[in-house]
C-alpha atoms as a PDB file:
ATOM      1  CA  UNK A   1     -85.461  59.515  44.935  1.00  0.00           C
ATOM      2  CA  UNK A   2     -83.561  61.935  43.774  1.00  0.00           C
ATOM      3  CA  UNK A   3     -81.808  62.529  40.459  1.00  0.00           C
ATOM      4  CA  UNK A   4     -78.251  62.419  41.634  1.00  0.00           C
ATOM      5  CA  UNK A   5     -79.335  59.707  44.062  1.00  0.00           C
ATOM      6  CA  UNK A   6     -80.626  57.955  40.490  1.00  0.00           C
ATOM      7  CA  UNK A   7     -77.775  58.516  38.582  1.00  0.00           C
ATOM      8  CA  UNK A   8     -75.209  57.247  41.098  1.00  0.00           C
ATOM      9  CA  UNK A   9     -77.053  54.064  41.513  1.00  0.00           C
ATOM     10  CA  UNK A  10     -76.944  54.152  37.830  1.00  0.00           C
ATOM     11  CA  UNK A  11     -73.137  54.450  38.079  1.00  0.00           C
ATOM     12  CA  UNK A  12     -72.968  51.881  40.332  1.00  0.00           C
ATOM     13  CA  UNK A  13     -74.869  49.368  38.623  1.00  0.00           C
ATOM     14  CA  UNK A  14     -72.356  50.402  35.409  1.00  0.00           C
ATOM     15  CA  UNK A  15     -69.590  49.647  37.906  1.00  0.00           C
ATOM     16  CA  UNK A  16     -70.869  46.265  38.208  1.00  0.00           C
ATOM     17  CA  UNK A  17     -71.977  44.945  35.089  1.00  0.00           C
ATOM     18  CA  UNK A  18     -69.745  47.105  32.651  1.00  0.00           C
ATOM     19  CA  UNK A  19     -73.699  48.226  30.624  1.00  0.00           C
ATOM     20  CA  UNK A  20     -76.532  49.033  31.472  1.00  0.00           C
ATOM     21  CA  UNK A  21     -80.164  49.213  29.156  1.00  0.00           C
ATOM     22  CA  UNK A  22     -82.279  52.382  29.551  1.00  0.00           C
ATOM     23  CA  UNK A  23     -85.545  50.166  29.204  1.00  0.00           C
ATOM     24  CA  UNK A  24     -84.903  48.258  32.487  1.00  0.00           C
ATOM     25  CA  UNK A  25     -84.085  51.660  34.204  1.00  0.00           C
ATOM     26  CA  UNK A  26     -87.101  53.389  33.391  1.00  0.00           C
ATOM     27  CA  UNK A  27     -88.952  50.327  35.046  1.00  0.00           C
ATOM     28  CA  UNK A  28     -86.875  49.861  37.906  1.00  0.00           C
ATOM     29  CA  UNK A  29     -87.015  53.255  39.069  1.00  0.00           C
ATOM     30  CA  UNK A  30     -90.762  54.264  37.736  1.00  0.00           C
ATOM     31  CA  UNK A  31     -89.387  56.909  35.307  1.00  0.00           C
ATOM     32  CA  UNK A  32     -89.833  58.242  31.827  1.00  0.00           C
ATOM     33  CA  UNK A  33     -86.679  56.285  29.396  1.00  0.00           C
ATOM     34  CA  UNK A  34     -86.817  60.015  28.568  1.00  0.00           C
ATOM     35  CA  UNK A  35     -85.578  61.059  32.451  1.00  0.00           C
ATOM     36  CA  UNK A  36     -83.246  57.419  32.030  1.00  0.00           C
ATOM     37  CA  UNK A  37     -81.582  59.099  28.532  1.00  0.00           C
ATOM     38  CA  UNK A  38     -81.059  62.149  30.460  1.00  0.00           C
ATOM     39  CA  UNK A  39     -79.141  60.637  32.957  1.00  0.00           C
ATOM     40  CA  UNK A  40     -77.038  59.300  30.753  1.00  0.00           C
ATOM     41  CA  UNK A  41     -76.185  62.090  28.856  1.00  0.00           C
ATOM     42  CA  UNK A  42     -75.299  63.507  32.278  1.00  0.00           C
ATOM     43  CA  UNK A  43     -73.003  60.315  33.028  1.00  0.00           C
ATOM     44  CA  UNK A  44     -71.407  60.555  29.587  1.00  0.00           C
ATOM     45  CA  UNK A  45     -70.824  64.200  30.258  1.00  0.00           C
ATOM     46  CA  UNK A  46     -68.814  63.910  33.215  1.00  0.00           C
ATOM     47  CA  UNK A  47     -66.917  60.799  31.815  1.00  0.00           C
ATOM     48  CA  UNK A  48     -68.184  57.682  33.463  1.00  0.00           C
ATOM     49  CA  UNK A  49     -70.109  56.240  30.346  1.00  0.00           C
ATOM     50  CA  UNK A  50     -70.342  55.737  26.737  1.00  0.00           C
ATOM     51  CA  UNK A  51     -73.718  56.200  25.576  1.00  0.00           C
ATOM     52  CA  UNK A  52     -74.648  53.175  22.672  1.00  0.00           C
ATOM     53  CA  UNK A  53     -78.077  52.347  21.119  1.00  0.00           C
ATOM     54  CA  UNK A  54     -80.778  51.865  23.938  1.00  0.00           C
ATOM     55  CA  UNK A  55     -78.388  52.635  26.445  1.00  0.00           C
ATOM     56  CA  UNK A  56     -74.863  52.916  27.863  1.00  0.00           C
ATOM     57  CA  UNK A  57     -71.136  51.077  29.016  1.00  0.00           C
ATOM     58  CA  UNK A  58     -69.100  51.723  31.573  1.00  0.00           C
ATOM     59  CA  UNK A  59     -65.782  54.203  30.262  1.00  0.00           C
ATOM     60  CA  UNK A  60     -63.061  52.334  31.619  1.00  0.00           C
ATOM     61  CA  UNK A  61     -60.669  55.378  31.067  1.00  0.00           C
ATOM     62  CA  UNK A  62     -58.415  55.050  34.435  1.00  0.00           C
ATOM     63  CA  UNK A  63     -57.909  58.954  34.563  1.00  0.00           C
ATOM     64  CA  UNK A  64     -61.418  59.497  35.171  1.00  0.00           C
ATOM     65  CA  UNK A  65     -62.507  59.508  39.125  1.00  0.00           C
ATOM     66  CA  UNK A  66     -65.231  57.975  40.427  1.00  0.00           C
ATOM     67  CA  UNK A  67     -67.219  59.900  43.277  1.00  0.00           C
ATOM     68  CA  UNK A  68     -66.166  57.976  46.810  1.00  0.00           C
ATOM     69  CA  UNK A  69     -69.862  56.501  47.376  1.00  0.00           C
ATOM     70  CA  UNK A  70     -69.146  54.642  44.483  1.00  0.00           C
ATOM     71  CA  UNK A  71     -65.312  53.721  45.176  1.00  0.00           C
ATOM     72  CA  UNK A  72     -65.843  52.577  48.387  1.00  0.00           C
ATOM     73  CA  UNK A  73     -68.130  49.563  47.484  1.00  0.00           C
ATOM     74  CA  UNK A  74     -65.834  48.965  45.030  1.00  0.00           C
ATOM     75  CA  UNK A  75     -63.943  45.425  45.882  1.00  0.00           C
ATOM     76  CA  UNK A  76     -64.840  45.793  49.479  1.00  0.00           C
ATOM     77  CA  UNK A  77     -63.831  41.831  49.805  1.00  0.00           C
ATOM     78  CA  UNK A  78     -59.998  43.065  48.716  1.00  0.00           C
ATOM     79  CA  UNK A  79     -60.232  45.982  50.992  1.00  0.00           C
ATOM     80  CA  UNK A  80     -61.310  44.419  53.913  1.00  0.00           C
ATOM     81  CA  UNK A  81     -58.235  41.731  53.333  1.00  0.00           C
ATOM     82  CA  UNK A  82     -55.837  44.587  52.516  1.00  0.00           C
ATOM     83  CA  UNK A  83     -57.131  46.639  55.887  1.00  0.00           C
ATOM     84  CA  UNK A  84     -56.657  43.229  58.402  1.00  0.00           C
ATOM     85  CA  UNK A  85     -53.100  42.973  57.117  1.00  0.00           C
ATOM     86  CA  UNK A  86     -52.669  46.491  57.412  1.00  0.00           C
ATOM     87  CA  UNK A  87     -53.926  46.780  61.095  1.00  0.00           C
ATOM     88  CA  UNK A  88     -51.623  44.181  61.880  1.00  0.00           C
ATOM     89  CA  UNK A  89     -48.909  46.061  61.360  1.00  0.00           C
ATOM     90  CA  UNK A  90     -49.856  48.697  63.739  1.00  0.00           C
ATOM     91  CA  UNK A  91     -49.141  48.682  67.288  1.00  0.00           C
ATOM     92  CA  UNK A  92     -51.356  49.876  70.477  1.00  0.00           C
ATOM     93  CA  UNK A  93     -50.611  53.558  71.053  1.00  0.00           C
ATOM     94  CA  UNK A  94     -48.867  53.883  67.660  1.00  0.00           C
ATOM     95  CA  UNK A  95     -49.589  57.624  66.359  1.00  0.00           C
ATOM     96  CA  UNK A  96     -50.521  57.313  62.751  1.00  0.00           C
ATOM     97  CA  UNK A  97     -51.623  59.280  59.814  1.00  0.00           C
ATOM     98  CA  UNK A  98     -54.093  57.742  57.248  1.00  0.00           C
ATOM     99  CA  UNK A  99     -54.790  59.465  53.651  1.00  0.00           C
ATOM    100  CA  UNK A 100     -58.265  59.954  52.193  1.00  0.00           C
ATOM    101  CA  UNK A 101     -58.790  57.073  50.143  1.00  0.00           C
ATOM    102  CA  UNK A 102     -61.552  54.273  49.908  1.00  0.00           C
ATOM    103  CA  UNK A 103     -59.472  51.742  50.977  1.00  0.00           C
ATOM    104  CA  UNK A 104     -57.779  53.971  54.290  1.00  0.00           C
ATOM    105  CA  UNK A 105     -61.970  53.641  55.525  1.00  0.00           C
ATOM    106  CA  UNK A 106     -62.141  50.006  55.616  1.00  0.00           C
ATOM    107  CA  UNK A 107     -58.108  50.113  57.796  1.00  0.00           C
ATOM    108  CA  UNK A 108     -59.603  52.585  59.859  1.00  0.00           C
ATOM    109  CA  UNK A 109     -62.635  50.332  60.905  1.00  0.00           C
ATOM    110  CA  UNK A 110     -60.089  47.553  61.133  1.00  0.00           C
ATOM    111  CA  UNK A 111     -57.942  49.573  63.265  1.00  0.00           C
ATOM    112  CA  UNK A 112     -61.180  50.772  65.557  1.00  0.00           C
ATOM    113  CA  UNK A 113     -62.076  46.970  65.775  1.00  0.00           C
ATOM    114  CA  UNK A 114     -58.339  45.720  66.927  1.00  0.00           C
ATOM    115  CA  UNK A 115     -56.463  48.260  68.304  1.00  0.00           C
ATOM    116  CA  UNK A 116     -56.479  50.957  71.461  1.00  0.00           C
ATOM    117  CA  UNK A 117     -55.305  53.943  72.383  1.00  0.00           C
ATOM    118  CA  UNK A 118     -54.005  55.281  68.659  1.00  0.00           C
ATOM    119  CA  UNK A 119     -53.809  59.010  67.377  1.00  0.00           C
ATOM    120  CA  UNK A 120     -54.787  59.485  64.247  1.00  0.00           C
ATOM    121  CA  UNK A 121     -54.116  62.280  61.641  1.00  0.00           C
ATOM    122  CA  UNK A 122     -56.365  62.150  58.857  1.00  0.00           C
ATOM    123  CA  UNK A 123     -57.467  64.269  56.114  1.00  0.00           C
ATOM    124  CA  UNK A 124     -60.612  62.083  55.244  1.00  0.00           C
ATOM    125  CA  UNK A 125     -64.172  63.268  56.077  1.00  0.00           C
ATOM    126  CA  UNK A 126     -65.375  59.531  56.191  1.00  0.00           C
ATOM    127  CA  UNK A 127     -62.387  57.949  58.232  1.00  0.00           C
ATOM    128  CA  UNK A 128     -63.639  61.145  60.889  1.00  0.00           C
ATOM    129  CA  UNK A 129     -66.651  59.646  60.926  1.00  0.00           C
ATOM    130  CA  UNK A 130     -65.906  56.329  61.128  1.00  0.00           C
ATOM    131  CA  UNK A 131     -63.753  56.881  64.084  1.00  0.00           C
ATOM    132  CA  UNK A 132     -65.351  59.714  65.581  1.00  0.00           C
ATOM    133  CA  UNK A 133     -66.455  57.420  69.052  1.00  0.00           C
ATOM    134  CA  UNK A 134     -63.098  55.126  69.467  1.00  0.00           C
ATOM    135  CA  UNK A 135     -62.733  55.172  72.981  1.00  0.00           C
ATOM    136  CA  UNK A 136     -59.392  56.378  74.804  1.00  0.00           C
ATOM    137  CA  UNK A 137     -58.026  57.292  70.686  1.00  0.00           C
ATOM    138  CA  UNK A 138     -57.051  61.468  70.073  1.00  0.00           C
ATOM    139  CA  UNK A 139     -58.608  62.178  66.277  1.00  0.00           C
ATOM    140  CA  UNK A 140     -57.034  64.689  64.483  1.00  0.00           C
ATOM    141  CA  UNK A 141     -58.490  66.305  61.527  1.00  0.00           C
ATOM    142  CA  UNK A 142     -55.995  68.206  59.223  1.00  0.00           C
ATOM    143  CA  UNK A 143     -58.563  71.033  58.013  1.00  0.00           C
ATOM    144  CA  UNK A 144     -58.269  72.399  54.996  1.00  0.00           C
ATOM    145  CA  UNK A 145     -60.293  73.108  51.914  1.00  0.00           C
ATOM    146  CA  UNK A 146     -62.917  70.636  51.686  1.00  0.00           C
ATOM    147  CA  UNK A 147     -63.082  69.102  47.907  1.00  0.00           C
ATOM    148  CA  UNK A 148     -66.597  67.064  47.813  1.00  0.00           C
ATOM    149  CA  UNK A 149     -65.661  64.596  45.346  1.00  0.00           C
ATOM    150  CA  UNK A 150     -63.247  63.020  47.465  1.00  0.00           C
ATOM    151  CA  UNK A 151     -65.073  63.837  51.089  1.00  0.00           C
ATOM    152  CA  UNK A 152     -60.911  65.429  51.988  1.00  0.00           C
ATOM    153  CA  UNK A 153     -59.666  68.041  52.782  1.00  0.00           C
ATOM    154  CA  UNK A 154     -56.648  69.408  50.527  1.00  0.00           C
ATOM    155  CA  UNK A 155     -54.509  72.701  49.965  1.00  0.00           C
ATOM    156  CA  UNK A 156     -51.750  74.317  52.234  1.00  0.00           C
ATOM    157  CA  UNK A 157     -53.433  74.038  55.569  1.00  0.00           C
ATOM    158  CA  UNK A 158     -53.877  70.537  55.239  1.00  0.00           C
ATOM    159  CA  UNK A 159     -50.224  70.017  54.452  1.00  0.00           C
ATOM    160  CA  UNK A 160     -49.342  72.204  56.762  1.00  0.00           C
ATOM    161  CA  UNK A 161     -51.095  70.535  60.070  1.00  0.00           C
ATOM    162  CA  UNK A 162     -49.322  66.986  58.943  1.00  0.00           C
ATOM    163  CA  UNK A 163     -45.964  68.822  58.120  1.00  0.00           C
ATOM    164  CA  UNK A 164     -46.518  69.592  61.885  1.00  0.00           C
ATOM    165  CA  UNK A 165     -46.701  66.172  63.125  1.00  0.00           C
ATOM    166  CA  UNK A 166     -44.406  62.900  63.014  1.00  0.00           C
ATOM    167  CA  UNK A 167     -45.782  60.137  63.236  1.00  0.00           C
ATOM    168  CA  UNK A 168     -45.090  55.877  63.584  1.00  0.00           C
ATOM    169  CA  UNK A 169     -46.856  54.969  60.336  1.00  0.00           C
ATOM    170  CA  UNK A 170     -48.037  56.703  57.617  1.00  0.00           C
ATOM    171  CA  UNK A 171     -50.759  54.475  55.373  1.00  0.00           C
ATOM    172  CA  UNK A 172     -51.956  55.394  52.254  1.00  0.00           C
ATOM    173  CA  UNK A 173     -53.517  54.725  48.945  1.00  0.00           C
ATOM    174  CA  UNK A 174     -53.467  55.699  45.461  1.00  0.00           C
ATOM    175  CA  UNK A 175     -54.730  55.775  42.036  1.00  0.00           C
ATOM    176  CA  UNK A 176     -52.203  53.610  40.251  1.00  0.00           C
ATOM    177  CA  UNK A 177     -49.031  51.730  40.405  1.00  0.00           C
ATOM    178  CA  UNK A 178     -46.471  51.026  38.056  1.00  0.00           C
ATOM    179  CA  UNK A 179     -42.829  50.098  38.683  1.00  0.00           C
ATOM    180  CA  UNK A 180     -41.682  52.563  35.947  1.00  0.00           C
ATOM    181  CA  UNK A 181     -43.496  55.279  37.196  1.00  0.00           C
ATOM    182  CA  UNK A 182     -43.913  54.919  40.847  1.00  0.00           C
ATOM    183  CA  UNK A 183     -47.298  54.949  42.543  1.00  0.00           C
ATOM    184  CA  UNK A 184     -49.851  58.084  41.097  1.00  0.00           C
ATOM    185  CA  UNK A 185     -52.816  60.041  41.535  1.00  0.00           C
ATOM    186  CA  UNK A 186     -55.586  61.303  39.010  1.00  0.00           C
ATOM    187  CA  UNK A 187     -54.656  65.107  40.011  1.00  0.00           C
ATOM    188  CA  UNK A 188     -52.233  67.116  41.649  1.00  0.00           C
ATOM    189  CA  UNK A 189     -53.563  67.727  44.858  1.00  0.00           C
ATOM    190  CA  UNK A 190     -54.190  64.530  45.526  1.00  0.00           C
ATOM    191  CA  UNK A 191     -50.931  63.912  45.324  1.00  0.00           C
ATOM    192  CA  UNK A 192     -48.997  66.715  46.939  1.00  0.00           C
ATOM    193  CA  UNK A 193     -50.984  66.125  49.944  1.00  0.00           C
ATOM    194  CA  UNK A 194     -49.462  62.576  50.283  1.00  0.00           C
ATOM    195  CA  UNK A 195     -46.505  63.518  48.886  1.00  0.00           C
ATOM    196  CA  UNK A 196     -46.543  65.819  52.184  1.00  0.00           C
ATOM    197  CA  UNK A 197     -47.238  62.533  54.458  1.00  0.00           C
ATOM    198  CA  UNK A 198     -44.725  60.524  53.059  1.00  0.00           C
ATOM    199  CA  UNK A 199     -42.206  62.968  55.001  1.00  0.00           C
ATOM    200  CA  UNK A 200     -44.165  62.916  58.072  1.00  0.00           C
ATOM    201  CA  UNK A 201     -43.923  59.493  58.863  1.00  0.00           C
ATOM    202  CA  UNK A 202     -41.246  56.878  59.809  1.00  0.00           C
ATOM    203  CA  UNK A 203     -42.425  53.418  58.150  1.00  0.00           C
ATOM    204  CA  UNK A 204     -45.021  53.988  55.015  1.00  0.00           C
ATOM    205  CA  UNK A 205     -47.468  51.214  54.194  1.00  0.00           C
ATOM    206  CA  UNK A 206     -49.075  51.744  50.896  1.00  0.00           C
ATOM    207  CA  UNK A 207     -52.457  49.707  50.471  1.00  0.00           C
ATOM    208  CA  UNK A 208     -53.641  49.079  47.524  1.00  0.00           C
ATOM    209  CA  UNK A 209     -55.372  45.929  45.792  1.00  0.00           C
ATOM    210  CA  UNK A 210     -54.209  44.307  42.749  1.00  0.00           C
ATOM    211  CA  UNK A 211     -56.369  46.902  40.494  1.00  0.00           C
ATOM    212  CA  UNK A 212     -53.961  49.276  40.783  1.00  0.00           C
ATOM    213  CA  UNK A 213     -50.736  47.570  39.570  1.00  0.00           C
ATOM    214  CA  UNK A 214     -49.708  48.419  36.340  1.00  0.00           C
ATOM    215  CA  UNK A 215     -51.305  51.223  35.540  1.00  0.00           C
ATOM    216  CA  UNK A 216     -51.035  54.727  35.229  1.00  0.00           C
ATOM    217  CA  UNK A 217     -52.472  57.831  36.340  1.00  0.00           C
ATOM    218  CA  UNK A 218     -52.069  61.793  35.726  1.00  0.00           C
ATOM    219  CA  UNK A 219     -49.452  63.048  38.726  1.00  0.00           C
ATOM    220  CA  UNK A 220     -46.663  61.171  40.139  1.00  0.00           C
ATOM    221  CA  UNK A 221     -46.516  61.189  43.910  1.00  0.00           C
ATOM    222  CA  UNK A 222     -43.244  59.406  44.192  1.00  0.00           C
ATOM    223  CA  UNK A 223     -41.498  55.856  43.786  1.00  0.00           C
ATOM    224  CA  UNK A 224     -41.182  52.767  45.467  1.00  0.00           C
ATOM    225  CA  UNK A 225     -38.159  53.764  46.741  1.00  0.00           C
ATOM    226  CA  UNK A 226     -40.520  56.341  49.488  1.00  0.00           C
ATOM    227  CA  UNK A 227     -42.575  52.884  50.615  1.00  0.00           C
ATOM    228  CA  UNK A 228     -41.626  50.641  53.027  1.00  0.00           C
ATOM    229  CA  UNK A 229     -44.119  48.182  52.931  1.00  0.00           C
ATOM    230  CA  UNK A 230     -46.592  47.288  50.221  1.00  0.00           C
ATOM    231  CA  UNK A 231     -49.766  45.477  51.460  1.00  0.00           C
ATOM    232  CA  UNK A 232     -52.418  43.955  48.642  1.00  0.00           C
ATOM    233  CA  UNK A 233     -55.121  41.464  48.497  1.00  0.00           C
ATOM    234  CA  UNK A 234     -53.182  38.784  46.661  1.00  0.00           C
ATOM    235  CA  UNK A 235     -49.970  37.397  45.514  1.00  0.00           C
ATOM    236  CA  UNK A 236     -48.138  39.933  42.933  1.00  0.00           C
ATOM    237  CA  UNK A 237     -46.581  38.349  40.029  1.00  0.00           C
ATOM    238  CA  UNK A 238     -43.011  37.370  39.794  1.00  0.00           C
ATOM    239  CA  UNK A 239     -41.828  40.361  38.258  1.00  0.00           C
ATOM    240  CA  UNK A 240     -43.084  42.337  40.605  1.00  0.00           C
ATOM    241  CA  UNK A 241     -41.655  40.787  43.493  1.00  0.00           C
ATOM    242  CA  UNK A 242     -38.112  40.655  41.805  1.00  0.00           C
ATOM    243  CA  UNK A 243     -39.084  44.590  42.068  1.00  0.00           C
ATOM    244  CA  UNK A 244     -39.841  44.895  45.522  1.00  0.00           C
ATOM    245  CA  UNK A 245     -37.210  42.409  46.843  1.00  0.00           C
ATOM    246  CA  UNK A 246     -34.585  44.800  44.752  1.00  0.00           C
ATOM    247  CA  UNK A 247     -35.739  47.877  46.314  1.00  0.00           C
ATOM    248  CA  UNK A 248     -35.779  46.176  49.811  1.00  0.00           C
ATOM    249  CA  UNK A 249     -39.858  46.863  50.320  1.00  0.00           C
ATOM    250  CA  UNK A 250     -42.016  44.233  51.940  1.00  0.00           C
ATOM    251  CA  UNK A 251     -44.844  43.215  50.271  1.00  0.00           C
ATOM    252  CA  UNK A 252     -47.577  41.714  52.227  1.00  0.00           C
ATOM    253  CA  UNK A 253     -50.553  39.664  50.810  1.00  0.00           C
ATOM    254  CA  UNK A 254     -52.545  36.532  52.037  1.00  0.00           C
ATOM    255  CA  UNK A 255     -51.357  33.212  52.044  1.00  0.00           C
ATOM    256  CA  UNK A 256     -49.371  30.572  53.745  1.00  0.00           C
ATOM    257  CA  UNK A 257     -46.021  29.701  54.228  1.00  0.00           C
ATOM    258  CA  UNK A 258     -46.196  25.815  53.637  1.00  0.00           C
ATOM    259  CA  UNK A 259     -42.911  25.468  55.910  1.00  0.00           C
ATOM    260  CA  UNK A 260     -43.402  27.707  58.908  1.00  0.00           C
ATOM    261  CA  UNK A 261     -47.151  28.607  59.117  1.00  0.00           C
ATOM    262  CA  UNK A 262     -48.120  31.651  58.897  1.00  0.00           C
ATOM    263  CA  UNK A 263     -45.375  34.342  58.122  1.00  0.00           C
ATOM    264  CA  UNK A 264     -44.150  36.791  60.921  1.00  0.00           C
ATOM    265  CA  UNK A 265     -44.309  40.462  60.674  1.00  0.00           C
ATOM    266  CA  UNK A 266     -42.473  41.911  57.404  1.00  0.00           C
ATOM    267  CA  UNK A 267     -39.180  43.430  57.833  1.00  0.00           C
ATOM    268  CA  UNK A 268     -37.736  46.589  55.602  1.00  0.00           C
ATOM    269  CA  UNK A 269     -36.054  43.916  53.086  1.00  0.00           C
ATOM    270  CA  UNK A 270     -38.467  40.848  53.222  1.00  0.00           C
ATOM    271  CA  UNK A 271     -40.877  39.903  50.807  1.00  0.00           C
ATOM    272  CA  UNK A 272     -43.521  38.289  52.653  1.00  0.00           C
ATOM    273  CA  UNK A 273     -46.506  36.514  52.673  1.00  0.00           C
ATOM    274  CA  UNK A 274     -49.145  35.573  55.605  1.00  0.00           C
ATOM    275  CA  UNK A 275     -52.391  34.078  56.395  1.00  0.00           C
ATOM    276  CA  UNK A 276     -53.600  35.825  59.474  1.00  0.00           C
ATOM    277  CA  UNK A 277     -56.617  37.466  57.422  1.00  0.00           C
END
């Protein structure tokens, strides 16, 4: 194995269990705790971990990123809800653009699974991939400059090819959430790019599971008012959907409605809830 293969299993393992003990990670991967403590140091470096006595927690500093590998087995149970609700929401032959986030993978597999005959804009290396043999579907990659820590493609080409386009949905991700501050991003690439796609698209679906509310992050992409639907992996709390029924965004999440079954598809002003994933 090798050692960035090591340390982002170590990272992932961190992820998981908050610490992690440089004894058991000598033995479980046949190395010196020497080559464990080195690791570490490499970890703590970039900002992932704390190093403590015989080995090392998890910093849970929200401004630091997290290479995608690692995001996208993040809560892959909440993604995969978020992603069914999100596909529903997308019709056959709809032309849409999706960002480069975790969570935009696990909608695009959704979409590949449920849906025919879409375009897709993307700047994401991995949602390429993912749908690079959907049958009868036109793929459309941005270009750009490629940044490997995010497997996208950023910079003034990239905004550029979607500034060219218009599409039926634009649906996106971010780093954080707040409803002082808007939705965010760690940097400000990130967000300019998306910034750029919320202009490019007639009904914006942000996606993003109940880690991101109420927090904060480094650049400010824009604020609720630039969403049109909100879809999570559960029920917000009260105050925040006082927010979003104010500012006339739906906000979709499982559940049932006791009285009707399961609720219809979310208008511009309703607040909704449904149990079809």
């Amino acid at each position: 194995m090798l050692a960035i293969e090591r340390r982002n299993e170590i990272l992932e393992k961190l992820q998981m269990e908050k610490r992690v003990i440089v004894s058991e990670l000598s033995l479980q991967y046949g190395v010196s705790e020497e080559t464990i403590r080195r690791d570490l140091d490499k970890l703590e470096k970039e900002g992932y971990a704390t190093k403590s006595y015989g080995g090392a927690v998890i910093n849970e500093n929200m401004s630091i990123d997290l290479p995608f590998n690692i995001r996208k087995n993040q809560n892959v149970h909440g993604k995969q809800i978020i992603a069914g609700l999100a596909a529903s929401l997308v019709e056959n032959g709809d032309h849409i653009i999706l960002d480069a986030s975790s969570t935009a993978v696990f909608v695009a597999k959704a979409l590949k699974e449920s849906k025919e005959r879409l375009t897709v804009i993307t700047n994401s290396m991995e949602v390429l991939l993912t749908l690079s043999d959907a049958p009868e579907w036109e793929i459309i990659c941005t270009g750009g400059v490629m940044d490997e820590r995010y497997l996208t493609f950023l910079g003034t080409d990239a905004e550029s090819s979607i500034r060219a386009h218009y599409a039926d949905k634009v649906i996106f991700s971010c780093k954080a959430f707040s409803r002082g501050q808007g939705f965010m991003e760690s940097k400000d690439s990130l967000a300019g790019i998306k910034k750029t796609m919320l202009s490019s698209g007639r009904t914006r679906i942000l996606v993003a599971d109940s880690s991101k509310f109420d927090r904060s992050a480094f650049s400010v992409v824009s604020d609720l008012r630039d969403v049109d639907v909100v879809v999570t992996d559960q029920r917000p709390s009260e105050e925040w959907m006082e927010h979003f029924s104010h500012a006339g965004v739906s906000c979709v999440f499982p559940g049932i409605d006791s009285e009707n079954g399961p609720a219809s598809r979310p208008k511009p002003t309703d607040v909704m809830d449904t149990d079809a994933f």
